[in-house]
N, C-alpha and C. Protein backbone atom coordinates (compact mmCIF):
# COMPACT_ATOMS: atom_id res chain seq x y z
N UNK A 1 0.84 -1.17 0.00
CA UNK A 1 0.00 0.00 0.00
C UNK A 1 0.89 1.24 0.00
N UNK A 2 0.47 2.24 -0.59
CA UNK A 2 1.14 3.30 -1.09
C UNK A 2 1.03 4.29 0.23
N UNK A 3 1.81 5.32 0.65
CA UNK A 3 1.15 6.42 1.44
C UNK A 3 -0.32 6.84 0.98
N UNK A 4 -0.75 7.49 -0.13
CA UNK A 4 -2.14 7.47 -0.79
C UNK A 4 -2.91 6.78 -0.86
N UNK A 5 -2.60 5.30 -0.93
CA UNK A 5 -4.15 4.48 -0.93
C UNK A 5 -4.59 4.35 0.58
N UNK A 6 -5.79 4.68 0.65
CA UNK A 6 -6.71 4.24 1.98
C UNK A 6 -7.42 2.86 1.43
N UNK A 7 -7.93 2.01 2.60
CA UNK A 7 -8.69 0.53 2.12
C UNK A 7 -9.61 0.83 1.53
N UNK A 8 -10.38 0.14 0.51
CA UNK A 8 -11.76 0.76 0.19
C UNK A 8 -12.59 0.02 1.45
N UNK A 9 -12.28 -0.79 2.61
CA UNK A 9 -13.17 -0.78 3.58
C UNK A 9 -12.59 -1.19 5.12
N UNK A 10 -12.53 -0.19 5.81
CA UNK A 10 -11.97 -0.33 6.89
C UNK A 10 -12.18 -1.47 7.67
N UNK A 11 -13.23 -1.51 7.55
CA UNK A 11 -14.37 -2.73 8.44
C UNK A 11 -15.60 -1.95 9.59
N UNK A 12 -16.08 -2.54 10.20
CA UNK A 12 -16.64 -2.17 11.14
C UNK A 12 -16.01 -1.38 12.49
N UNK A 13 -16.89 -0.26 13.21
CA UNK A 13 -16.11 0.34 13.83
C UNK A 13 -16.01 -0.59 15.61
N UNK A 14 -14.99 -0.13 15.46
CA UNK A 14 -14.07 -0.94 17.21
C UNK A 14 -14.20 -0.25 17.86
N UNK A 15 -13.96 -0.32 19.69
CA UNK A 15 -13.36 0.59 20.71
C UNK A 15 -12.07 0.45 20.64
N UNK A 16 -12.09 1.60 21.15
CA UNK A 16 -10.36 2.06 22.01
C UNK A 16 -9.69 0.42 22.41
N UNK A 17 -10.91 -0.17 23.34
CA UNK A 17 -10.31 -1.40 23.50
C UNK A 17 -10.11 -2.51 23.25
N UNK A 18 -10.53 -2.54 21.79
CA UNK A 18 -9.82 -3.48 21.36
C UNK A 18 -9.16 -3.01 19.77
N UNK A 19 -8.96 -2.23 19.55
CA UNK A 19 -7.82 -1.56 18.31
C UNK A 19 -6.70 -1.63 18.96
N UNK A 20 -6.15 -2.92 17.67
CA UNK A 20 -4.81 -3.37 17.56
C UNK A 20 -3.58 -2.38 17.61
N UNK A 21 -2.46 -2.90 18.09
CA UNK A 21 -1.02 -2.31 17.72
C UNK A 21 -0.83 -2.29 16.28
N UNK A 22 -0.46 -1.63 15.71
CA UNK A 22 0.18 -1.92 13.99
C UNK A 22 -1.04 -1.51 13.61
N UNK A 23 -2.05 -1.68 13.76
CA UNK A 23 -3.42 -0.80 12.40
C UNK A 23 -3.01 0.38 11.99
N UNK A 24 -3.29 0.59 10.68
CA UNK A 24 -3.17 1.70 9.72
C UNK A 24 -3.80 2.97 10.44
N UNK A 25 -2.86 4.00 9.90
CA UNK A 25 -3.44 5.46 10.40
C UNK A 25 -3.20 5.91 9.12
N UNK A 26 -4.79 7.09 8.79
CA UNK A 26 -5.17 7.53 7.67
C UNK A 26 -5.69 9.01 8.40
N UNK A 27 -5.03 10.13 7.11
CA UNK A 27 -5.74 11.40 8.01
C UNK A 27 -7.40 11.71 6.50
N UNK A 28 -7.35 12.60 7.41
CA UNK A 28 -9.11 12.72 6.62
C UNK A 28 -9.12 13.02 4.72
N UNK A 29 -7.52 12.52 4.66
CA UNK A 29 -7.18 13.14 2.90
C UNK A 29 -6.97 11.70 2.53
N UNK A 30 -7.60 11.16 2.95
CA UNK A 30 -6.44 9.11 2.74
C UNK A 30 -4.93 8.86 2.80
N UNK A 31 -4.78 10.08 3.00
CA UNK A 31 -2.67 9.53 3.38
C UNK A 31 -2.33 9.02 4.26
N UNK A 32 -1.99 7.99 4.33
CA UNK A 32 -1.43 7.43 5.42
C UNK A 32 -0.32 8.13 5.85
N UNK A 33 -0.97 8.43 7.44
CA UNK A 33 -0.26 9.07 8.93
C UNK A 33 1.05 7.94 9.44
N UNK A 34 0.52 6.77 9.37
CA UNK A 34 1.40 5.28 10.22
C UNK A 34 0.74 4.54 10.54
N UNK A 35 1.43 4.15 11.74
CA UNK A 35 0.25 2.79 12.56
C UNK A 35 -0.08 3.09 13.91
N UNK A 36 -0.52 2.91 14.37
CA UNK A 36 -0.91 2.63 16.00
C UNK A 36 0.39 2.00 16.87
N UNK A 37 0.82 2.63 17.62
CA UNK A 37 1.83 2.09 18.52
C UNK A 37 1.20 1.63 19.71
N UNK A 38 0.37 2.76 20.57
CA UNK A 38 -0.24 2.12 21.26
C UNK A 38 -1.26 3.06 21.67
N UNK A 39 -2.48 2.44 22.39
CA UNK A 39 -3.77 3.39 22.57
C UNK A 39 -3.54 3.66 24.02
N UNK A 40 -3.85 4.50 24.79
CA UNK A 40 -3.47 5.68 25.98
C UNK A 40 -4.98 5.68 25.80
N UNK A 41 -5.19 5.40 27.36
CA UNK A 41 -6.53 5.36 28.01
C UNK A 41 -6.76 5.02 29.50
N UNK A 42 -7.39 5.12 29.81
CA UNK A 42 -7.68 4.61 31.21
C UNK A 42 -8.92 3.35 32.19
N UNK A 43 -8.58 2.67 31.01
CA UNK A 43 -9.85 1.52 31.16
C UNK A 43 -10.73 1.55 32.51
N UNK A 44 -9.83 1.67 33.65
CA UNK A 44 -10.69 1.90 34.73
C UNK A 44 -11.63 2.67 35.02
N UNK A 45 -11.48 3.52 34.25
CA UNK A 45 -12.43 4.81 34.31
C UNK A 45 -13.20 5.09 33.09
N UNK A 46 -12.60 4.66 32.17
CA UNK A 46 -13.49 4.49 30.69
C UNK A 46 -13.18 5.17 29.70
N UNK A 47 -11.90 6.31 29.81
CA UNK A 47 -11.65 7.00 29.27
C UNK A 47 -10.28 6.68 27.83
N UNK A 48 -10.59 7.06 26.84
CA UNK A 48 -10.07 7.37 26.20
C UNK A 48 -9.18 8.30 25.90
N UNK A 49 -7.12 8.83 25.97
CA UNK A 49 -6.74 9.74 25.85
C UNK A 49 -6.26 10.25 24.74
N UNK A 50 -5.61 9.27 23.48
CA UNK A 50 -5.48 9.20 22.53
C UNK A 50 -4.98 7.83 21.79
N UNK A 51 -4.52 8.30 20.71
CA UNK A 51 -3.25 7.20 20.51
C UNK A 51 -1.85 7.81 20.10
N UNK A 52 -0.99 7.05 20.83
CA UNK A 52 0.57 7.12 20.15
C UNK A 52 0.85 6.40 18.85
N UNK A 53 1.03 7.57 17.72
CA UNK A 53 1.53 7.11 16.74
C UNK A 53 3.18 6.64 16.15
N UNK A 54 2.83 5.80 15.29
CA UNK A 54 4.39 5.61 14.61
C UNK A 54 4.53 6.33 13.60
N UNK A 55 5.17 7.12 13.03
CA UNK A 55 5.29 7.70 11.71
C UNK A 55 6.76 7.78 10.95
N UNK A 56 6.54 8.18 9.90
CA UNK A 56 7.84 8.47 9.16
C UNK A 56 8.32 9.08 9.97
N UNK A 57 7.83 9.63 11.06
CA UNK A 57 8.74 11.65 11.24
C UNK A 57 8.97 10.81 13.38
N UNK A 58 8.82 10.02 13.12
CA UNK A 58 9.08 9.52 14.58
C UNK A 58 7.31 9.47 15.45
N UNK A 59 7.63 9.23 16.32
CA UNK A 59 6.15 9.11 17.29
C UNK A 59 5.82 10.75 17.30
N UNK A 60 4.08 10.32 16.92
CA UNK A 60 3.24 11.68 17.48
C UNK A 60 2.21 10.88 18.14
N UNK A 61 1.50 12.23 19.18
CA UNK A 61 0.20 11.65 19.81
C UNK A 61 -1.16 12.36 18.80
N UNK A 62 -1.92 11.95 19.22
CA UNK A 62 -3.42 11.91 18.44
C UNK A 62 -4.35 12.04 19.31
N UNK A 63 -4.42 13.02 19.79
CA UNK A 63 -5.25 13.08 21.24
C UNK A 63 -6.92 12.30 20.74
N UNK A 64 -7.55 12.54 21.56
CA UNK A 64 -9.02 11.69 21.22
C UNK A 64 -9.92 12.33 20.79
N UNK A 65 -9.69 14.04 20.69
CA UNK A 65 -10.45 14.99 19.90
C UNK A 65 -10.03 15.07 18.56
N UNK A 66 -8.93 14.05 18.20
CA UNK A 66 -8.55 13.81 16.97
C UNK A 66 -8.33 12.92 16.06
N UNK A 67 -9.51 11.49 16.90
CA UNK A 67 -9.31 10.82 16.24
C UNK A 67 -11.02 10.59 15.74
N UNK A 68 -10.91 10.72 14.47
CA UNK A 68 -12.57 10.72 13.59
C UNK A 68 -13.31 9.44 13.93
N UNK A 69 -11.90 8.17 13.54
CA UNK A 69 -13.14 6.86 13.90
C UNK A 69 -12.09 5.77 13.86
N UNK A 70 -11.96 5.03 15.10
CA UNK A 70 -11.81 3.48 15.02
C UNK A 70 -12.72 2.49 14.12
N UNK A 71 -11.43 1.60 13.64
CA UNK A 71 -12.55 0.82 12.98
C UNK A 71 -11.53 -0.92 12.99
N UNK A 72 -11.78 -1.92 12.21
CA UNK A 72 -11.15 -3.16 12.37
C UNK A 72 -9.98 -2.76 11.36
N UNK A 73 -9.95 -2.37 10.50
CA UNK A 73 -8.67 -2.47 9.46
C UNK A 73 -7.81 -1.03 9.32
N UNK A 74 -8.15 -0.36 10.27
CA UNK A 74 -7.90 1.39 10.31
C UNK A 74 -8.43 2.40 10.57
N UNK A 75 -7.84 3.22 11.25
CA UNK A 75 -7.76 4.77 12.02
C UNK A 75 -7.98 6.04 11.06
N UNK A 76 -9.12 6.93 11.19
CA UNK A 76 -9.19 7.97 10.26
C UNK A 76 -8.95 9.20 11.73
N UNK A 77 -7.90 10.17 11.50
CA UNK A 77 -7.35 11.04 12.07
C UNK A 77 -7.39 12.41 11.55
N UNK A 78 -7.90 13.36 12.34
CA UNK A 78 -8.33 14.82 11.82
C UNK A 78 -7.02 15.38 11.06
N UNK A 79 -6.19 15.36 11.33
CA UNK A 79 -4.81 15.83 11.15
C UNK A 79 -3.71 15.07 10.18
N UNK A 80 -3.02 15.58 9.24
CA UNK A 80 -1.88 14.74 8.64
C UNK A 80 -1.00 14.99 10.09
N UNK A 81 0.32 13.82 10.03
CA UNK A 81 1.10 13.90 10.86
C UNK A 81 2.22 14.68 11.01
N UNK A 82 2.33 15.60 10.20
CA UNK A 82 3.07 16.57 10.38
C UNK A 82 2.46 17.78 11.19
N UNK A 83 0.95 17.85 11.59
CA UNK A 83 0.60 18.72 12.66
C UNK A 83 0.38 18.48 13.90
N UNK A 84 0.79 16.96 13.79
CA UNK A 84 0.31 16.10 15.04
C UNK A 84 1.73 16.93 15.98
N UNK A 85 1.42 16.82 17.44
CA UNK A 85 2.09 17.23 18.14
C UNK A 85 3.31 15.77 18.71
N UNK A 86 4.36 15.79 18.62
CA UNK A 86 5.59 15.08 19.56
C UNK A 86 5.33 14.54 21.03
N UNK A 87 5.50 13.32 21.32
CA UNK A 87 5.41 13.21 22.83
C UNK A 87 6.81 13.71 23.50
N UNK A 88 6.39 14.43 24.74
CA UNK A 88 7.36 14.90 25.69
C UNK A 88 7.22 15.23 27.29
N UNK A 89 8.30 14.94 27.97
CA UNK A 89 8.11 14.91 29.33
C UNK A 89 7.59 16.40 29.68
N UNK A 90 7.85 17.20 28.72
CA UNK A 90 7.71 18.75 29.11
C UNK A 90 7.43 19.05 27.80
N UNK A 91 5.88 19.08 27.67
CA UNK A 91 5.75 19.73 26.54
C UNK A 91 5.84 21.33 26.06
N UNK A 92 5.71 21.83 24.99
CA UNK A 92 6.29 23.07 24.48
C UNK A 92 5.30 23.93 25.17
N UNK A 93 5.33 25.26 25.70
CA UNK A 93 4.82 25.90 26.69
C UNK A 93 3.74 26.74 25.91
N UNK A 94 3.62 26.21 24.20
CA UNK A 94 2.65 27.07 23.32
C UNK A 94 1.51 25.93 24.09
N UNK A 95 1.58 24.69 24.27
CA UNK A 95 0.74 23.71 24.40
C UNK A 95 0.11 23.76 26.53
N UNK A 96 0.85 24.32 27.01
CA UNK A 96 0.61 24.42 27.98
C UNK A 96 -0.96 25.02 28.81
N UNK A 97 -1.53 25.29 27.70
CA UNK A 97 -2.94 26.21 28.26
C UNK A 97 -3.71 25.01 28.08
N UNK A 98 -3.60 24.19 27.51
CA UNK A 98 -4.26 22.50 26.95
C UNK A 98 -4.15 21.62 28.14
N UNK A 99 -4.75 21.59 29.45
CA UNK A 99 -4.57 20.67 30.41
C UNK A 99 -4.00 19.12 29.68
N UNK A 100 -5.35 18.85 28.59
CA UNK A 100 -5.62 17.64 27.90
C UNK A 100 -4.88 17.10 27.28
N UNK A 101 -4.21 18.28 26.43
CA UNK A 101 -2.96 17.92 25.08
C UNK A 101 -1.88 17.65 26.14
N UNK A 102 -1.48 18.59 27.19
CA UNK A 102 -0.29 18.59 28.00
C UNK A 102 -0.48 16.87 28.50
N UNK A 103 -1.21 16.72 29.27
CA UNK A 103 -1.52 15.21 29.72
C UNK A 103 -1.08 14.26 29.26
N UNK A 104 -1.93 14.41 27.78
CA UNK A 104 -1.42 13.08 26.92
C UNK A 104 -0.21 12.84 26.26
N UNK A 105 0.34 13.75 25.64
CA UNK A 105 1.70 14.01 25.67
C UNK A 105 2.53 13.30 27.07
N UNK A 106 2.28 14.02 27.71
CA UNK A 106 3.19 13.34 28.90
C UNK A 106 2.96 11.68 28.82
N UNK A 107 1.96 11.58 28.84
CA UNK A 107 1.62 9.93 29.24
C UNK A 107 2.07 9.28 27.87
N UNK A 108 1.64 9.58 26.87
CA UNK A 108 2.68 8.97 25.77
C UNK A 108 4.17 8.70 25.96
N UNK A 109 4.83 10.00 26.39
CA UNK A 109 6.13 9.74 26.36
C UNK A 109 6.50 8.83 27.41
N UNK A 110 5.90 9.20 28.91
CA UNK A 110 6.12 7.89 29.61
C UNK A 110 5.94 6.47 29.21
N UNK A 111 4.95 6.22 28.31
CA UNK A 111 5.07 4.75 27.90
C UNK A 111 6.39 4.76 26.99
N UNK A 112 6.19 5.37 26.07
CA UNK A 112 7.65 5.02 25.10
C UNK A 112 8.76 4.91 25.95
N UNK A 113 9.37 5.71 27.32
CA UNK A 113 10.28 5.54 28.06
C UNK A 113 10.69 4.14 28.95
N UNK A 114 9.12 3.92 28.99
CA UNK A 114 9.47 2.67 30.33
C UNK A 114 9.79 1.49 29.20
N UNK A 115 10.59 0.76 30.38
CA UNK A 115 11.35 -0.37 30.07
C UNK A 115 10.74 -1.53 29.51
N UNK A 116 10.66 -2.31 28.25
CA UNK A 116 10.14 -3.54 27.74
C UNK A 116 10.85 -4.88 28.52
């Protein structure tokens, strides 16, 4: 599959909890963004924070106000990944008025940090 082709059918739509590692990420133009590294949530509580992406350009997050729709064969995402924001222990202080963005960011980068 090309960066440009999207599936002609995603499948049916999934939760947070159960969308795979590795599924396709597509932004709302059909270009493929990457894959799913991993979904950031809080099952105990029910919440959804985003997902951590893989991309050409290294990991971005995808907060959950940005992601259009889970589904079985792929992710449609408001954003190409070049606007997606970087995970970081300290995010950039333009992002700081964003309780939400600041959050998930953080919690992204903590997973990528801790030890396998």
């Amino acid at each position: 599959m090309t960066d440009k082709e999207q599936p002609q059918d995603l499948g049916a739509p999934v939760s947070y909890l159960v969308l795979a590692d590795g599924t396709p990420v597509f932004d709302r133009a059909g270009d493929r963004v990457g894959e799913v590294e991993h979904v950031l949530a809080d099952e105990g509580a029910d919440v959804f924070h985003g997902l951590l992406l893989k991309t050409a350009m290294g990991h971005r997050f995808a907060r959950a106000s940005l992601v259009d729709g889970l589904y079985q064969h792929g992710v449609i995402v408001a954003a190409p990944a070049a606007e997606l924001p970087e995970p970081s222990a300290d995010p950039p202080a333009r992002l700081a008025d964003d309780d939400g963005l600041r959050h998930g960011l953080k919690k992204a980068w903590d997973w990528l940090m801790q030890p396998r």
